[in-house]
N, C-alpha and C. Protein backbone atom coordinates (compact mmCIF):
# COMPACT_ATOMS: atom_id res chain seq x y z
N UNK A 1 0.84 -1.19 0.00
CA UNK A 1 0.00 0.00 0.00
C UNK A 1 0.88 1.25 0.00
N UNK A 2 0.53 2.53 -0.80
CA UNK A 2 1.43 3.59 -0.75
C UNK A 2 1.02 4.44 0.51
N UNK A 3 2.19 4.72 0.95
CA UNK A 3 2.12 5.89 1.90
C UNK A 3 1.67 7.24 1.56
N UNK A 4 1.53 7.44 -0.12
CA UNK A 4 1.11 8.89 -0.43
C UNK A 4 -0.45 8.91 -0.41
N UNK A 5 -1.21 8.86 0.18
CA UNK A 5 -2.31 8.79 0.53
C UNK A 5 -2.74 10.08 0.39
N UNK A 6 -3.89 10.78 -0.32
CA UNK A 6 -4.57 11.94 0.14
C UNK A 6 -4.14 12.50 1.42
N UNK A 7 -4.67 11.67 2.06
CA UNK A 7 -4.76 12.25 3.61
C UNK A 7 -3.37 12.98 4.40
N UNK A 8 -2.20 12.01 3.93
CA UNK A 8 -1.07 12.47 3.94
C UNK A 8 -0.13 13.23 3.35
N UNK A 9 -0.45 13.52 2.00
CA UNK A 9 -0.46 14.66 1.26
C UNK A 9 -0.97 15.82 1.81
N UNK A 10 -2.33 15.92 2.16
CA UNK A 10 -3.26 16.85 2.59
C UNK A 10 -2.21 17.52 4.17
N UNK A 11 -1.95 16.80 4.85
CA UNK A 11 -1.26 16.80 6.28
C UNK A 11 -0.01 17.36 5.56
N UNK A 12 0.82 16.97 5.24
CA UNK A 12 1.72 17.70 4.48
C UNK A 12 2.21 19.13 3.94
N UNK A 13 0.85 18.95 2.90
CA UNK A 13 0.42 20.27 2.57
C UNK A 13 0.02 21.33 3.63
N UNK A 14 -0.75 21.19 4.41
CA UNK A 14 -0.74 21.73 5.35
C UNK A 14 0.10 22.49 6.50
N UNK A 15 1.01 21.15 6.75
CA UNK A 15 2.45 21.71 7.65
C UNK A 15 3.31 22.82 6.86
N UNK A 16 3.90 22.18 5.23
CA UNK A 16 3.95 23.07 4.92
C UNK A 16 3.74 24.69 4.35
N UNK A 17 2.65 24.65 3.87
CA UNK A 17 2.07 26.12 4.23
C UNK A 17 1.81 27.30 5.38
N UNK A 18 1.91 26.86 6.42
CA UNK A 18 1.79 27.27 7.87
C UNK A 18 3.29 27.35 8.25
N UNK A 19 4.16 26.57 7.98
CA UNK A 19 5.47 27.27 7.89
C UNK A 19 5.65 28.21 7.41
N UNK A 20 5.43 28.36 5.58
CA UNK A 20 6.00 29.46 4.53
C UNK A 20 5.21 30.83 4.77
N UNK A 21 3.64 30.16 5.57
CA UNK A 21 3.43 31.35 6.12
C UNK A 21 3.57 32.26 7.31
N UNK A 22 4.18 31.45 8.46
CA UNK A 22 5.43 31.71 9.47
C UNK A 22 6.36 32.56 8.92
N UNK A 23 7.18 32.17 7.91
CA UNK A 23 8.29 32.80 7.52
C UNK A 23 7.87 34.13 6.98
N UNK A 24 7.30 34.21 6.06
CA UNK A 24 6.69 35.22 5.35
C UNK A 24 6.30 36.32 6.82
N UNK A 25 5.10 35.94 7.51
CA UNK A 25 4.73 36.89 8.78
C UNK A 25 6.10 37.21 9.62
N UNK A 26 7.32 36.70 9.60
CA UNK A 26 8.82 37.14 10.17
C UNK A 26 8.92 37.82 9.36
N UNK A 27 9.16 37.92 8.46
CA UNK A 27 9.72 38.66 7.05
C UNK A 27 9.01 40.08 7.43
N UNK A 28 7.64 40.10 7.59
CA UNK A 28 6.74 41.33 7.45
C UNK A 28 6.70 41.99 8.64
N UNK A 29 7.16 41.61 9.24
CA UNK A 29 7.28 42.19 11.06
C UNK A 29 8.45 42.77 10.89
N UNK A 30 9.36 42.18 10.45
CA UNK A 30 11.03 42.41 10.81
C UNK A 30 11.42 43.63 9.83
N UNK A 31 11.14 43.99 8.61
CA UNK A 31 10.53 45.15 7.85
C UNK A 31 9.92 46.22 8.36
N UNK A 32 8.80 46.12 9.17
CA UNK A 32 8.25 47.09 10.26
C UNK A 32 8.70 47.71 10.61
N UNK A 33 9.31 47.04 11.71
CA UNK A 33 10.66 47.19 12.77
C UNK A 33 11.41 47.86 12.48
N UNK A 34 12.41 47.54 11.29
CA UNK A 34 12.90 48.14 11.21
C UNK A 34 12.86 50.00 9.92
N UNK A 35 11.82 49.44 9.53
CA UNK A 35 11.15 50.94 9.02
C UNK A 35 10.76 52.12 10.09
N UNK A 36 10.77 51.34 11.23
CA UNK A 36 10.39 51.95 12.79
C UNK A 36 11.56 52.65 13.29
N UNK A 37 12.90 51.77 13.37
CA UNK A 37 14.11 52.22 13.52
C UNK A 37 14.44 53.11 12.64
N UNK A 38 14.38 52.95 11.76
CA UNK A 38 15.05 54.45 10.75
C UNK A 38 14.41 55.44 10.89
N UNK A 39 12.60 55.51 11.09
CA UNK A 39 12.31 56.23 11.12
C UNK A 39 12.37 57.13 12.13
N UNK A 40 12.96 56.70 13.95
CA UNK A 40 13.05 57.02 14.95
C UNK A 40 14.70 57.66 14.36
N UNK A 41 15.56 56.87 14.01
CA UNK A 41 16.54 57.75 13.77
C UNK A 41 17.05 58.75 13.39
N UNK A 42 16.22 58.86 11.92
CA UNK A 42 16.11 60.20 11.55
C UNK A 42 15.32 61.40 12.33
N UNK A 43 14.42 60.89 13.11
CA UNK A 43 13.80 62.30 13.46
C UNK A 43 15.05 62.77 14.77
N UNK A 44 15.72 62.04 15.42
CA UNK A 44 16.66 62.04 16.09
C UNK A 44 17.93 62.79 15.74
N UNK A 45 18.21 62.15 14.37
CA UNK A 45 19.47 63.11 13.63
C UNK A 45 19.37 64.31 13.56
N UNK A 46 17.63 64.75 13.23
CA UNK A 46 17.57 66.17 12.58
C UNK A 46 17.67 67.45 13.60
């Protein structure tokens, strides 16, 4: 019997998407942040 089963595909699919969309939501925070930092810096410099 194969192990690629729907079901395990499906489970799969799943884990991985919820990762890439983990990463992605780091990605978009950490951008923020630091759009936050520059922007605190500059008003600081001036």
């Amino acid at each position: 019997m194969s192990r690629n089963t729907d079901k395990n595909i499906k489970k799969h699919n799943d884990k991985l998407h919820k990762e890439q969309a983990k990463a992605k939501q780091a990605a978009v925070t950490r951008k923020e942040k630091l759009k936050e930092i520059v922007k605190k810096f500059n008003e600081s410099k001036e």
